[in-house]
Structure formats: structure tokens, C-alpha cells
N, C-alpha and C. Protein backbone atom coordinates (compact mmCIF):
# COMPACT_ATOMS: atom_id res chain seq x y z
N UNK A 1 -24.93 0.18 61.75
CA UNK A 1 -24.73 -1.22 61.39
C UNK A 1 -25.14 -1.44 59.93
N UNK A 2 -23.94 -1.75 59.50
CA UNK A 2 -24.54 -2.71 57.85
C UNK A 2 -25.94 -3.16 57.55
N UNK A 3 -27.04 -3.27 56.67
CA UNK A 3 -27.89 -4.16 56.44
C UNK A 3 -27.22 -5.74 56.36
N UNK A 4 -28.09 -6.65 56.74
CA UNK A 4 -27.58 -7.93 56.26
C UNK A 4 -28.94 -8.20 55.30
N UNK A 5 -28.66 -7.85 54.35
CA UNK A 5 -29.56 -8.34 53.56
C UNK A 5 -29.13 -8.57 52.01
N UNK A 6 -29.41 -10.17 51.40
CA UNK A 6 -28.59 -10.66 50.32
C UNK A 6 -29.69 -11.57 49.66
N UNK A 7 -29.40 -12.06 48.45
CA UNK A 7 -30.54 -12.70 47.29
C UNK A 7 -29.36 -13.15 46.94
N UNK A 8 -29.78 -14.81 46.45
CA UNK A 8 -29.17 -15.54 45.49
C UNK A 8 -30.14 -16.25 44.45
N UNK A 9 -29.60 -16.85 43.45
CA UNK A 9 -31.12 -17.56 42.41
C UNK A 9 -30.01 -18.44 41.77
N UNK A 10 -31.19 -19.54 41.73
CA UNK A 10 -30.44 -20.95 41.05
C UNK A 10 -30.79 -21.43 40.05
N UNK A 11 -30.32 -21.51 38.91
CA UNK A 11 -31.09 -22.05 37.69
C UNK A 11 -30.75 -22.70 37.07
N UNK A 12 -31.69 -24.02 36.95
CA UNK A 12 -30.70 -25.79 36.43
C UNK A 12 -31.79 -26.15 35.71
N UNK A 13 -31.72 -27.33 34.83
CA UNK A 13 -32.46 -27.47 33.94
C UNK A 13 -34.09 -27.80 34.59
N UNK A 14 -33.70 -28.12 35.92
CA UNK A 14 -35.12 -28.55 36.77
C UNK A 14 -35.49 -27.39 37.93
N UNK A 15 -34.72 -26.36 38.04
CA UNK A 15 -35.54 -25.79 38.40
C UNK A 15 -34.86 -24.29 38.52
N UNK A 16 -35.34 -23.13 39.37
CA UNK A 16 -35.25 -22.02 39.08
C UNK A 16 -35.89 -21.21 40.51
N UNK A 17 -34.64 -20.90 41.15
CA UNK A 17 -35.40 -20.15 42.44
C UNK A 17 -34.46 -19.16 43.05
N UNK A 18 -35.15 -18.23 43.42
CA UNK A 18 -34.70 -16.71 44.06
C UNK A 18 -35.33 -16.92 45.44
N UNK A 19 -33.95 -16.47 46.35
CA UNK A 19 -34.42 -16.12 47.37
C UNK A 19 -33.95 -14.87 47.91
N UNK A 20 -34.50 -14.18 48.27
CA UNK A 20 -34.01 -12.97 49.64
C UNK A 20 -34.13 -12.78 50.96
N UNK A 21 -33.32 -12.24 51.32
CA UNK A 21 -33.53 -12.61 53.43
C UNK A 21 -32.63 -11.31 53.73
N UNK A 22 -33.81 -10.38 55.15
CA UNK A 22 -33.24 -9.93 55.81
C UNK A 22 -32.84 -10.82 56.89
N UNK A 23 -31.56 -10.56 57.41
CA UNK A 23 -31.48 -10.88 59.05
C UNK A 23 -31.62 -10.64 60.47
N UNK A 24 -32.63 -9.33 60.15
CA UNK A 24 -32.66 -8.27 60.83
C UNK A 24 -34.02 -8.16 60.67
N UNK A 25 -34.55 -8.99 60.39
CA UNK A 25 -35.83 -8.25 59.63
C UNK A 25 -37.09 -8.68 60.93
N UNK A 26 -38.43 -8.77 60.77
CA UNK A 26 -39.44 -8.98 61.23
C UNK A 26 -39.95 -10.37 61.18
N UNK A 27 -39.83 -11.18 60.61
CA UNK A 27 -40.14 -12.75 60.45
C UNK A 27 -41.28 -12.63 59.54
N UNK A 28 -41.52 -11.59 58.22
CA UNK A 28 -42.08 -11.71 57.32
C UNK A 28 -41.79 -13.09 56.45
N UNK A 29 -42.62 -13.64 55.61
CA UNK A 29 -42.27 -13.73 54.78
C UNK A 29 -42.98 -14.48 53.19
N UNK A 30 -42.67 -14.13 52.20
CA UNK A 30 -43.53 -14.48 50.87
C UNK A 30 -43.02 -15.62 49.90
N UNK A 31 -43.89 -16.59 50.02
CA UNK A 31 -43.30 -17.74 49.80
C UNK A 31 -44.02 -18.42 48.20
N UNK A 32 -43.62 -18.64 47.53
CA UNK A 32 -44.06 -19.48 45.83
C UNK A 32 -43.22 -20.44 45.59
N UNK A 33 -43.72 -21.61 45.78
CA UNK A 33 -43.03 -22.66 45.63
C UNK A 33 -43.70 -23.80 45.27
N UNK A 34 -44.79 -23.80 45.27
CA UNK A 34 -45.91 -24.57 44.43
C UNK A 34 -45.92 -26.07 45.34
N UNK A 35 -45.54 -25.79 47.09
CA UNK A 35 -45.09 -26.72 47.89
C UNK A 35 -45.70 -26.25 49.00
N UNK A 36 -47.19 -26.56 49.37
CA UNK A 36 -47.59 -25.69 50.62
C UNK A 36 -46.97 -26.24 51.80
N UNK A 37 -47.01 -27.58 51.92
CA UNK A 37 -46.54 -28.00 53.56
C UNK A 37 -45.14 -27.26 53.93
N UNK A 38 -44.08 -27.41 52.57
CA UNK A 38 -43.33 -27.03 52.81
C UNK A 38 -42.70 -25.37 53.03
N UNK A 39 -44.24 -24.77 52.34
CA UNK A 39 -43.59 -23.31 52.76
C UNK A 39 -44.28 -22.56 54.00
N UNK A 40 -45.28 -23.74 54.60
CA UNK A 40 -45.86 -24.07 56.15
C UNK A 40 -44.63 -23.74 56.90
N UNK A 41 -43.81 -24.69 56.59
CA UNK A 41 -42.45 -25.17 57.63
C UNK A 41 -41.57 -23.88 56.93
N UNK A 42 -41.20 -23.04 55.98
CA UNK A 42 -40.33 -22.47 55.81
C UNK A 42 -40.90 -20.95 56.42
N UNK A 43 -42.06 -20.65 56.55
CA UNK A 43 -42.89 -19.69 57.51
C UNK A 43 -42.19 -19.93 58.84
N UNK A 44 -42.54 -20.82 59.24
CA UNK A 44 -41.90 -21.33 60.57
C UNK A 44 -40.68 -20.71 61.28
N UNK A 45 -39.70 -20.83 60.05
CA UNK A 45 -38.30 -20.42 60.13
C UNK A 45 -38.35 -18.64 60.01
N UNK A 46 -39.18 -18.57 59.16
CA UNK A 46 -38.93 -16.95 59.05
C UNK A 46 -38.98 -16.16 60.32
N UNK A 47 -40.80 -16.64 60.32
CA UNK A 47 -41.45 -16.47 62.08
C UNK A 47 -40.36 -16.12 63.42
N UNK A 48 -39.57 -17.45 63.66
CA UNK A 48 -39.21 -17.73 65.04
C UNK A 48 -37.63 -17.47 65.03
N UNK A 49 -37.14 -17.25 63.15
CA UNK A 49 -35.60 -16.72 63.43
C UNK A 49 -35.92 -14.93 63.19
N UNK A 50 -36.63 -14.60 62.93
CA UNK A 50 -37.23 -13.03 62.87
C UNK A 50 -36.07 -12.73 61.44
N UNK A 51 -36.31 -13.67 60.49
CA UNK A 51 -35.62 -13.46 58.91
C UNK A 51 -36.84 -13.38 58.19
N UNK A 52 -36.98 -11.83 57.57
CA UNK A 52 -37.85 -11.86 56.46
C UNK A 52 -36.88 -12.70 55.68
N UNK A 53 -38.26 -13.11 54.58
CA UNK A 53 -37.68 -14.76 53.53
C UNK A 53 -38.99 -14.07 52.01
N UNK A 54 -38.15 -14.02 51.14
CA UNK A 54 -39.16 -13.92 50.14
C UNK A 54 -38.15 -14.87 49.11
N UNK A 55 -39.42 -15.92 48.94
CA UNK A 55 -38.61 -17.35 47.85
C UNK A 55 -39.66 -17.44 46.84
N UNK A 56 -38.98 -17.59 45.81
CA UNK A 56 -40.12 -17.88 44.71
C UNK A 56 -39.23 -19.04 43.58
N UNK A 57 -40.07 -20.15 43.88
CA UNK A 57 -39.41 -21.36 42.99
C UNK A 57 -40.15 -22.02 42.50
N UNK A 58 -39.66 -22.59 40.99
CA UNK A 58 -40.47 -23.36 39.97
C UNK A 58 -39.20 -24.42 39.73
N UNK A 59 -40.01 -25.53 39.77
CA UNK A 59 -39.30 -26.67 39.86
C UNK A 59 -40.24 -28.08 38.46
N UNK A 60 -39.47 -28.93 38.48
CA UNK A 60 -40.24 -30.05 37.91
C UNK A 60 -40.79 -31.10 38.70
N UNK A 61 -42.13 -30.57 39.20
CA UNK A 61 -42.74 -31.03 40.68
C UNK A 61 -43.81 -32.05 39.37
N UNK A 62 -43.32 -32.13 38.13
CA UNK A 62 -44.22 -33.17 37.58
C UNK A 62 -43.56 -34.63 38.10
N UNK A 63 -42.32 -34.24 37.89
CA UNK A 63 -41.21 -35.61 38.29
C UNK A 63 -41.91 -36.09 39.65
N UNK A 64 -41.15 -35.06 40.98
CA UNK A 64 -41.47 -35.40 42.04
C UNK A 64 -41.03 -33.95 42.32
N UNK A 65 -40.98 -34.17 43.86
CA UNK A 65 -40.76 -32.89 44.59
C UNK A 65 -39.04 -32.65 44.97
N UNK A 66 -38.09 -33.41 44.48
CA UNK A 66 -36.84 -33.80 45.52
C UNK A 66 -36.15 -32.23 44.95
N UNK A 67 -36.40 -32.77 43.69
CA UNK A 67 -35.36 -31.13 42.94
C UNK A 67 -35.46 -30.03 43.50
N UNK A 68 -36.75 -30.04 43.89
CA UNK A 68 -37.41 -28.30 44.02
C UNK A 68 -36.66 -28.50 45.14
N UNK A 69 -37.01 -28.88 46.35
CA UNK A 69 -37.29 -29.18 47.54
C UNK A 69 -35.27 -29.04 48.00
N UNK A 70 -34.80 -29.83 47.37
CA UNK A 70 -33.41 -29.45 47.57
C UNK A 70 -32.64 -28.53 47.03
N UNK A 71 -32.98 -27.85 46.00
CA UNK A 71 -32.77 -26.69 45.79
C UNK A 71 -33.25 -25.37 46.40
N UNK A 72 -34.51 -25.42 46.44
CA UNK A 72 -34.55 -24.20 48.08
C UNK A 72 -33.60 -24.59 48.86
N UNK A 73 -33.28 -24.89 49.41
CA UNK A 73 -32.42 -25.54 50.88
C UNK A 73 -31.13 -24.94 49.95
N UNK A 74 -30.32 -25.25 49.03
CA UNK A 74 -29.32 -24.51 48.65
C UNK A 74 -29.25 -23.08 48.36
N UNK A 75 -30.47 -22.60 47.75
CA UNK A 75 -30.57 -21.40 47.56
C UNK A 75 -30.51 -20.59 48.29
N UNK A 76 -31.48 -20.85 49.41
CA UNK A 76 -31.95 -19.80 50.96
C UNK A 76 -30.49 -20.22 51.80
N UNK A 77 -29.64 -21.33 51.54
CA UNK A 77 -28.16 -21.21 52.02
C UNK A 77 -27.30 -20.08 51.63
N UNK A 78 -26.90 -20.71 49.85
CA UNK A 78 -26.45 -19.23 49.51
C UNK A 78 -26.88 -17.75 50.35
N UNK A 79 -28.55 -17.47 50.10
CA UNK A 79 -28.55 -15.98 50.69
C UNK A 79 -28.47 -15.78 51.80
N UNK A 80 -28.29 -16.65 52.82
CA UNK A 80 -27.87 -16.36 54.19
C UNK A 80 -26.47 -15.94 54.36
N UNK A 81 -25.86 -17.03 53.58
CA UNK A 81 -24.56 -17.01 53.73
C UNK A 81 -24.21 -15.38 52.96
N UNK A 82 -24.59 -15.07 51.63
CA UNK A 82 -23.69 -13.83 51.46
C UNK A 82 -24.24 -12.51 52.48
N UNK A 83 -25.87 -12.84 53.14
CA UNK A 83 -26.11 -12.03 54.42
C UNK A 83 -25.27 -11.64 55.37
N UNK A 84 -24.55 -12.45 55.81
CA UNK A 84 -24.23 -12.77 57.23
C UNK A 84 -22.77 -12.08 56.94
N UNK A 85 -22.09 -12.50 55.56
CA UNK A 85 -20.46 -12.11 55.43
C UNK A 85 -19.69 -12.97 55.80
N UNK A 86 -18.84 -12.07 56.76
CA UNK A 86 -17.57 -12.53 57.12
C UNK A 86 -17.97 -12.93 58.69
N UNK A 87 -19.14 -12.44 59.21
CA UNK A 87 -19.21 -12.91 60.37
C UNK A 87 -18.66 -12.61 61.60
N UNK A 88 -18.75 -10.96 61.37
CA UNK A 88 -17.85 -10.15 62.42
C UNK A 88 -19.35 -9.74 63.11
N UNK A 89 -19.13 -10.17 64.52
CA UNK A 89 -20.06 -9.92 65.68
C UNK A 89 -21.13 -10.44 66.10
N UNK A 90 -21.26 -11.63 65.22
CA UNK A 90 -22.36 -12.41 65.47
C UNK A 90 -22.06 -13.87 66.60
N UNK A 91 -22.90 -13.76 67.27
CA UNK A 91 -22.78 -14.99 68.28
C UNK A 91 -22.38 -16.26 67.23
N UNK A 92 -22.61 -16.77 66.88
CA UNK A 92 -22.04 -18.05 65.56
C UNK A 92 -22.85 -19.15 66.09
N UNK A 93 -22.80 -19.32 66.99
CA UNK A 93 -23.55 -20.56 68.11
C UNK A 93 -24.91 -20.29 67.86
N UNK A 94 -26.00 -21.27 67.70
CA UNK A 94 -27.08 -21.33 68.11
C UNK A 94 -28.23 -22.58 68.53
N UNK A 95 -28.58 -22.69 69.72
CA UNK A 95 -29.61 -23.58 69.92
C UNK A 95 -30.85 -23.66 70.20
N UNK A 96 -31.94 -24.59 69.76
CA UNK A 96 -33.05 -24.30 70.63
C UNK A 96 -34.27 -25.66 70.78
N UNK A 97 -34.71 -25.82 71.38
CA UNK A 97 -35.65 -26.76 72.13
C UNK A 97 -37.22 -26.54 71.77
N UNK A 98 -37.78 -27.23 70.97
CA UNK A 98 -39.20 -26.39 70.83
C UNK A 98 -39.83 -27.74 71.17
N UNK A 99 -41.25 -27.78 71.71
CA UNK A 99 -42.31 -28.71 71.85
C UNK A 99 -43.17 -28.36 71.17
N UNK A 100 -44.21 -29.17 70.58
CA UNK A 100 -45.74 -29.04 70.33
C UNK A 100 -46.26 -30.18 70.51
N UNK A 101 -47.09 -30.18 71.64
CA UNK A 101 -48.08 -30.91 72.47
C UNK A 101 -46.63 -32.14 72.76
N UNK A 102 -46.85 -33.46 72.12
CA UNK A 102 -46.30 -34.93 72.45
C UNK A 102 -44.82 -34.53 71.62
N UNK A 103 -44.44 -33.83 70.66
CA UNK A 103 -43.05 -33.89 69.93
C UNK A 103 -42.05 -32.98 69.98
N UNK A 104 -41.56 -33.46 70.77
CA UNK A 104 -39.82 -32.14 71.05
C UNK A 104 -38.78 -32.15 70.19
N UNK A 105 -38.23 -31.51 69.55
CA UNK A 105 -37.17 -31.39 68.74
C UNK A 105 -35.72 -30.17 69.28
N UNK A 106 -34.88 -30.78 69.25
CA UNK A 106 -33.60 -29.86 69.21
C UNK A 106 -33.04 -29.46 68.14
N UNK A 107 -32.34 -28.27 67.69
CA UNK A 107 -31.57 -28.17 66.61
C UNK A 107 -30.27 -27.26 67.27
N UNK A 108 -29.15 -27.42 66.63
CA UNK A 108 -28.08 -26.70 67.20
C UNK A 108 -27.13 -26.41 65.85
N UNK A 109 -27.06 -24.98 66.05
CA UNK A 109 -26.45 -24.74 64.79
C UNK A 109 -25.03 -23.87 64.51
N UNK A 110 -23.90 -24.24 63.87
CA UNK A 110 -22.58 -23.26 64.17
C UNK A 110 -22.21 -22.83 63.01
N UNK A 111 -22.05 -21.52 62.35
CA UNK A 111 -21.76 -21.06 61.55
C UNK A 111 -19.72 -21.07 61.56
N UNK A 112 -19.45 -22.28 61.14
CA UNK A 112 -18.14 -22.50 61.59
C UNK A 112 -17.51 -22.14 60.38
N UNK A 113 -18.46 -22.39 59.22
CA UNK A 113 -17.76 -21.93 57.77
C UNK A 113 -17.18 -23.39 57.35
N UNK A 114 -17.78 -24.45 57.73
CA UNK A 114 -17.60 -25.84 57.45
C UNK A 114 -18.47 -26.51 57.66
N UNK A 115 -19.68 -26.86 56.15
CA UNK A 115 -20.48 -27.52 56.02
C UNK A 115 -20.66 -29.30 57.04
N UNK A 116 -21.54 -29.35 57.54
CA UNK A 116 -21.85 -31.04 58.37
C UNK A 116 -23.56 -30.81 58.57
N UNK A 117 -23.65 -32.17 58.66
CA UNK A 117 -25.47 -32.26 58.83
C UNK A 117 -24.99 -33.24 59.68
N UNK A 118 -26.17 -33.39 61.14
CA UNK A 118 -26.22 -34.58 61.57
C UNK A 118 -27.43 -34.91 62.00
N UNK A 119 -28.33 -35.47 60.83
CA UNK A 119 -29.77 -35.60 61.21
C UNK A 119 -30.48 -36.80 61.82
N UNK A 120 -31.41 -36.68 62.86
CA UNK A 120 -31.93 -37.64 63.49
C UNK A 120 -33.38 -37.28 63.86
N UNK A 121 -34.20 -37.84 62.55
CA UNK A 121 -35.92 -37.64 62.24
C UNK A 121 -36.37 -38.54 61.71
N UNK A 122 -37.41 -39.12 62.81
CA UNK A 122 -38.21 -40.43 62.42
C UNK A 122 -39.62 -39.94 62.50
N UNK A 123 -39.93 -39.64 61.69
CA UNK A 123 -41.29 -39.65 61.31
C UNK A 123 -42.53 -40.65 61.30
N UNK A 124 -43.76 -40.53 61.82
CA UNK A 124 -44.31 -41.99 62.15
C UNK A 124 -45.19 -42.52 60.87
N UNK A 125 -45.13 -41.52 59.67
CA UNK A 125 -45.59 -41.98 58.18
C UNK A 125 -44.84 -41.32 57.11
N UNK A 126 -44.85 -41.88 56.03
CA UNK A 126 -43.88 -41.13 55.10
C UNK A 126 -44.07 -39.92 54.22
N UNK A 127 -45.39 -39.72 54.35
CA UNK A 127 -46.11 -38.38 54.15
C UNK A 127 -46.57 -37.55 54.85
N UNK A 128 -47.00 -35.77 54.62
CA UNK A 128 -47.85 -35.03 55.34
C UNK A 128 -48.47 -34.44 54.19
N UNK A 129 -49.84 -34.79 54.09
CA UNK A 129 -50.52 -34.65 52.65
C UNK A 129 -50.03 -35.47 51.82
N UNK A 130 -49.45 -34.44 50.92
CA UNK A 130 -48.88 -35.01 49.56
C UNK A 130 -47.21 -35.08 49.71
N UNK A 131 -46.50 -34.19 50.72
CA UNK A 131 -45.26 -33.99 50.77
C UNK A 131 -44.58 -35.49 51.64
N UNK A 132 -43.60 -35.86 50.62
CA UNK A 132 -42.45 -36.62 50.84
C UNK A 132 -41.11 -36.22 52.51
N UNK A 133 -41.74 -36.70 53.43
CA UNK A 133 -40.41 -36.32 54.15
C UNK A 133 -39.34 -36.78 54.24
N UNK A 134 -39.49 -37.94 53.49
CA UNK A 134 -37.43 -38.03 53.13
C UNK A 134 -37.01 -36.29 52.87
N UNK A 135 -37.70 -35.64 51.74
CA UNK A 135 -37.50 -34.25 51.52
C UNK A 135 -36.55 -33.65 52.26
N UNK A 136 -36.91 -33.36 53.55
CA UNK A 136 -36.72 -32.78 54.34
C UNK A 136 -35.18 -32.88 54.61
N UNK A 137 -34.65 -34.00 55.06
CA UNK A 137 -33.51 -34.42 54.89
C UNK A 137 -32.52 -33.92 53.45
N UNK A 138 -32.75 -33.60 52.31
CA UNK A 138 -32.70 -33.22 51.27
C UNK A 138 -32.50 -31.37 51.59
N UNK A 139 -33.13 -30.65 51.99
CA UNK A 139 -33.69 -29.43 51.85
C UNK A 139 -32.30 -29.06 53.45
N UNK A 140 -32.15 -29.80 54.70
CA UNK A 140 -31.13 -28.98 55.20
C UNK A 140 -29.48 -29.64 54.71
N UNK A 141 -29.85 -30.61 54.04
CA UNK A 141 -28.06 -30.79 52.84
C UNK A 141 -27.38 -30.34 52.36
N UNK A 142 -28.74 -29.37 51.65
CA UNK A 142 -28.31 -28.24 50.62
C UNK A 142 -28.26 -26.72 51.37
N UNK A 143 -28.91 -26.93 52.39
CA UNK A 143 -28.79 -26.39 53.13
C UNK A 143 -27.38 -25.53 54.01
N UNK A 144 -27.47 -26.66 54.30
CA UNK A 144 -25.98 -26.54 55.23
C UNK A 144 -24.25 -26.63 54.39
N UNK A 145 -24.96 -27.42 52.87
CA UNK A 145 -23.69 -27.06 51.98
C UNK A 145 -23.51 -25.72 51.65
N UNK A 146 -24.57 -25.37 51.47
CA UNK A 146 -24.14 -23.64 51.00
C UNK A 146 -24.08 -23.03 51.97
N UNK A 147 -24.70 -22.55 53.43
CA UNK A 147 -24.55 -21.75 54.05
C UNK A 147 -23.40 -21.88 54.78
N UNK A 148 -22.41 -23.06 54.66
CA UNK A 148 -21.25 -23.72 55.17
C UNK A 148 -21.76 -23.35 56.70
N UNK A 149 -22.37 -24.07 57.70
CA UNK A 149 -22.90 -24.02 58.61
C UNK A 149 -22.41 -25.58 59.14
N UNK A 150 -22.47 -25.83 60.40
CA UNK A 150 -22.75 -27.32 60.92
C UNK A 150 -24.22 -27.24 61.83
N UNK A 151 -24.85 -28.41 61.38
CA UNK A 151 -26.48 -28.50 62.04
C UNK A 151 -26.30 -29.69 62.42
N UNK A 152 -27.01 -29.96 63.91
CA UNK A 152 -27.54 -31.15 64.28
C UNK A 152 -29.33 -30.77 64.39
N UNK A 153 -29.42 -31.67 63.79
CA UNK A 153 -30.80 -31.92 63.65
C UNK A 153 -31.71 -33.11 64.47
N UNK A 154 -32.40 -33.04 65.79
CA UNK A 154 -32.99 -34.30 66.43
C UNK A 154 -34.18 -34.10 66.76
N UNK A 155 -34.90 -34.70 66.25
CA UNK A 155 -36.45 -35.01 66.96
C UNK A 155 -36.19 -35.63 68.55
N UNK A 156 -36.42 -35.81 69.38
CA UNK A 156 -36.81 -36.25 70.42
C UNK A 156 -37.33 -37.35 70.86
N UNK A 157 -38.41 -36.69 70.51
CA UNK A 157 -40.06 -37.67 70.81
C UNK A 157 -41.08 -37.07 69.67
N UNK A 158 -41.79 -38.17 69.49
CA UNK A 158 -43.03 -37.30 68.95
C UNK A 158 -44.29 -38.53 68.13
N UNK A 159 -44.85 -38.47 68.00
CA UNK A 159 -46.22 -39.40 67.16
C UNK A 159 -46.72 -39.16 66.16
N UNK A 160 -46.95 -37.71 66.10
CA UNK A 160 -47.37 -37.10 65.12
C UNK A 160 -46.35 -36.46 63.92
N UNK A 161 -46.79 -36.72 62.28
CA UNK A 161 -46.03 -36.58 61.90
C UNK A 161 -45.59 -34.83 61.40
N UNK A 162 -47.57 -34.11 62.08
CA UNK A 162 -47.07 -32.71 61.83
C UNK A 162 -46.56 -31.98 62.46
N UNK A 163 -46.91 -32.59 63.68
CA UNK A 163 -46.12 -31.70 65.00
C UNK A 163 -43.82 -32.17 64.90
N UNK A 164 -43.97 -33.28 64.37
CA UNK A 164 -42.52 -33.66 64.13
C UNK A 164 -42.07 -32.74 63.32
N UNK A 165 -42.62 -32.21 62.40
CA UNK A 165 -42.18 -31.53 61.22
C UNK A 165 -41.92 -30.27 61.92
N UNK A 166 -42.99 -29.60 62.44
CA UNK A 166 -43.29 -28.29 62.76
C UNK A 166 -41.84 -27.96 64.13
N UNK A 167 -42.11 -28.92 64.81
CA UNK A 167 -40.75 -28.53 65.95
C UNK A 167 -39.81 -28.55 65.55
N UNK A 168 -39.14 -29.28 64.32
CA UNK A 168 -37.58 -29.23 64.28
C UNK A 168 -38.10 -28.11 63.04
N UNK A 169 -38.57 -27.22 62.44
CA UNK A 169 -38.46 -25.92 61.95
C UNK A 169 -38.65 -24.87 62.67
N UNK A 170 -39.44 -24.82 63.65
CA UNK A 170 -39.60 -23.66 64.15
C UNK A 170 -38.04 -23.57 65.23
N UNK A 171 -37.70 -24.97 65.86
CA UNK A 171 -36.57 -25.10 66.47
C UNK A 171 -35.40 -24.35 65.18
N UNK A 172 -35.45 -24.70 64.12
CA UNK A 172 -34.07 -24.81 63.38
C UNK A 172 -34.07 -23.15 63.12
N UNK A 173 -35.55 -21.98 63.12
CA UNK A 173 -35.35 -20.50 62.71
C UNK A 173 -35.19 -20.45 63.92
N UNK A 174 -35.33 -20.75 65.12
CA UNK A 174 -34.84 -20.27 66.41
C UNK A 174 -33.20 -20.44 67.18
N UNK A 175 -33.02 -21.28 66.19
CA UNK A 175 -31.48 -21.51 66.22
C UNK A 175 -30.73 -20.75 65.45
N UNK A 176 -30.92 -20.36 64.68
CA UNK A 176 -30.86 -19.46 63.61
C UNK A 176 -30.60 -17.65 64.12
N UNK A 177 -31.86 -17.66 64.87
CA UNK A 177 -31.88 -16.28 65.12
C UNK A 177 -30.65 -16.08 65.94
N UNK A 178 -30.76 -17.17 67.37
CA UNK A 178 -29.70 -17.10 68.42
C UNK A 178 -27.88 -17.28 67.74
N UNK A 179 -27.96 -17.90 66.65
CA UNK A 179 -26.36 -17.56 66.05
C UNK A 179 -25.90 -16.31 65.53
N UNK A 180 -27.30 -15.82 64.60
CA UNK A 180 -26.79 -14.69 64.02
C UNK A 180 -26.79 -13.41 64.68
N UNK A 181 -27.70 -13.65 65.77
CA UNK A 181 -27.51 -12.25 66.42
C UNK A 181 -26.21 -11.23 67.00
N UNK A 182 -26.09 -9.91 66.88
CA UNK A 182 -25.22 -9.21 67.08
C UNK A 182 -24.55 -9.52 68.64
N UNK A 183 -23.65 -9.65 68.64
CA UNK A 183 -23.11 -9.63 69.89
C UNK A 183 -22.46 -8.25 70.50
N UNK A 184 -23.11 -7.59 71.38
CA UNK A 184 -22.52 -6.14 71.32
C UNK A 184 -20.92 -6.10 71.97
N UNK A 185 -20.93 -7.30 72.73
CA UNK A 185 -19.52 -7.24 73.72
C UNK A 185 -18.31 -7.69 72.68
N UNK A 186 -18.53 -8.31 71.67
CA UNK A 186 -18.08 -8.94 70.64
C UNK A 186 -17.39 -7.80 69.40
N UNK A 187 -18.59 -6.81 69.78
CA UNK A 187 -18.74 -5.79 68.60
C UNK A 187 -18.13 -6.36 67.01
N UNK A 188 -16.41 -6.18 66.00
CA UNK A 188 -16.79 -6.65 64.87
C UNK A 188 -15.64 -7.57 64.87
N UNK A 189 -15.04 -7.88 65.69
CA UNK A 189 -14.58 -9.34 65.69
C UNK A 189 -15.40 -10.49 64.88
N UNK A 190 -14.49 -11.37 64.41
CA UNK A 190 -15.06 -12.46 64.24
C UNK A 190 -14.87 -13.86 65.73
N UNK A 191 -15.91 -14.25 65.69
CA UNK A 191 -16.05 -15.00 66.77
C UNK A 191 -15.43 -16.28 66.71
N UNK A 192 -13.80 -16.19 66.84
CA UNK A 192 -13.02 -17.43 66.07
C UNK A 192 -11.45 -17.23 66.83
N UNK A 193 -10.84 -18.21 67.19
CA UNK A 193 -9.48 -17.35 67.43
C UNK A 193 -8.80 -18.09 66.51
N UNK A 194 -9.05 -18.65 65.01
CA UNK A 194 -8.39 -18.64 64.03
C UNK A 194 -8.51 -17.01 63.59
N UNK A 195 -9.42 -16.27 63.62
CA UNK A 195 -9.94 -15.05 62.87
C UNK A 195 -10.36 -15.04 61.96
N UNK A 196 -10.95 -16.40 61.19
CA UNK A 196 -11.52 -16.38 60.10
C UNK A 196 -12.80 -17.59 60.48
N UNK A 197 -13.86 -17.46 59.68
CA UNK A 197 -14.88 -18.83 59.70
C UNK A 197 -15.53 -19.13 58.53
N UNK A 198 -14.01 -18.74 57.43
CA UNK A 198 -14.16 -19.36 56.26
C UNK A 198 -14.35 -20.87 55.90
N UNK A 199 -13.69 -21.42 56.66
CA UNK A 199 -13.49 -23.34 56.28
C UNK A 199 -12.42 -23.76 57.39
């Protein structure tokens, strides 16, 4: 089997970031982003989709955080996306259900090769620390534009605003894992009866 393993880097007058990702990998991963909550939650993803993630981004976090913050989300799109290819043998589908303690989150994700977000996260304050979670909303945009993916994104329930955070990431690398995984019955088909999941 091929490695799936790909790096992209983005560089705009506000900011500047490399990412790399196995898909195959161990759920390593090394994170610089000068954004702890947020590379809390991007651990998360590495963790529970078993994608080593090594990101290293400098942004103009004097402004605010939106630049940085949505530019990872495009970047770590890009390198999934040139990971993955053409998308011969991979389940494409993925969902998953996570709790922590009072807050459940779903995420469901289709590598259809046609970008959509459909997010639904209410958070019960507008911060965690110092981090902005409008953000968040921002970070799977860019997200899902580059990896040309469709995501639904839903909180559930929940009170807390870390446990809200934490379930729909650890949900969204667990959705993640379950799309990209090899399908052996599938072998290198693409999982499409257009035959393509370009657009």
C-alpha cells in the first residue's frame, strides 16, 4: 500500500503555516501554533483519527487569533486532501458520537470532493481562556474548503464550554479515521459510481 502521507504550507501576509499528516500513522502529534487551547483540540483529532499531525504556524495573533486560526483549518485541509488522493479504497463516509460527562457531540463527514459545512455549536460563554470560539467555526470553513469534504458539525447537549469543545473534536478525528480507512472489500476503486470524487 502507498504511504498517505502529504505537507502543504501557506504563506500570506498574516500568516505562515506547514502542516504534515500521516493517515496511517499513530495519533502522534507536534503542534506550534502559539494557540494552546487550540492545539488541545487539534491533539484531539490526531489522537482519536490515529493521523500523526505535525503543524507549525505563526500568525498575527497581535491582531487577534481569526487569521491564524483559519488558516490552520485550510492548511491541515490542503494536506489531507493531497494525502488521501484520488480516493481509491477508502470508506469516504464517516461518523461518530462522543460524550464527556453532560456534552454529546456528533460529527459526520463525506469526502465527496464537494466542499459544505453545516455547523450547529452553542457554546455557553464566548471564551475558553483566552481563545475566541466563534474561531472554531472559522478553522472547519477552511477546513472543509480545502479538503473538499462535506461536515456536519452538532453539539447535542452540553453546559460546559470545555467539554463542548473537546466532543465535537475528538468526535470530528473519529470521523475522520472511520472515512479514511482502507476498505479491503473495496480494494482500489473509488467509492463513487460517478468514479470520480473530484467535485
Amino acid at each position: 500500500m502507498p504511504e498517505r502521507v502529504a505537507s502543504a504550507t501557506r504563506e500570506t501576509k498574516e500568516t505562515r503555516i506547514t502542516a504534515t499528516v500521516n493517515l496511517d500513522g499513530q495519533g502522534t502529534s507536534k503542534l506550534d501554533t502559539g494557540l494552546p487551547f487550540l492545539e488541545h483540540m487539534l491533539e484531539q483529532v490526531s489522537r482519536h483519527g490515529l493521523i500523526d499531525v505535525t503543524l507549525e504556524a505563526r500568525g498575527d495573533l497581535h491582531i487577534d487569533a481569526h487569521h491564524t486560526v483559519e488558516d490552520i483549518g485550510i492548511t491541515l485541509g490542503q494536506a489531507i486532501a493531497k494525502a488521501v488522493g484520488a480516493k481509491q479504497g477508502i470508506r469516504r463516509y464517516g461518523h461518530a458520537y462522543v460524550p464527556l460527562d453532560e456534552a454529546l457531540s456528533r460529527v459526520v463527514v463525506d469526502f465527496s470532493g464537494r466542499p459544505g459545512l453545516d455547523y450547529h455549536v452553542e457554546f455557553p460563554r464566548a471564551r475558553i481562556n483566552d481563545f475566541d470560539v466563534d474561531l472554531f467555526h472559522e478553522f472547519f470553513q477552511g477546513f472543509v474548503n480545502h479538503a473538499q469534504v462535506t461536515l456536519h458539525v452538532d453539539c447535542l447537549r452540553g453546559k460546559n464550554a470545555h467539554h463542548v469543545a473537546e466532543t465535537v473534536f475528538k468526535a470530528f478525528g473519529r470521523a475522520l479515521r472511520a472515512a479514511l480507512e482502507r476498505d479491503a472489500r473495496v480494494g482500489n476503486v473509488v467509492p463513487s459510481t460517478k468514479g470520480t470524487l473530484s467535485g
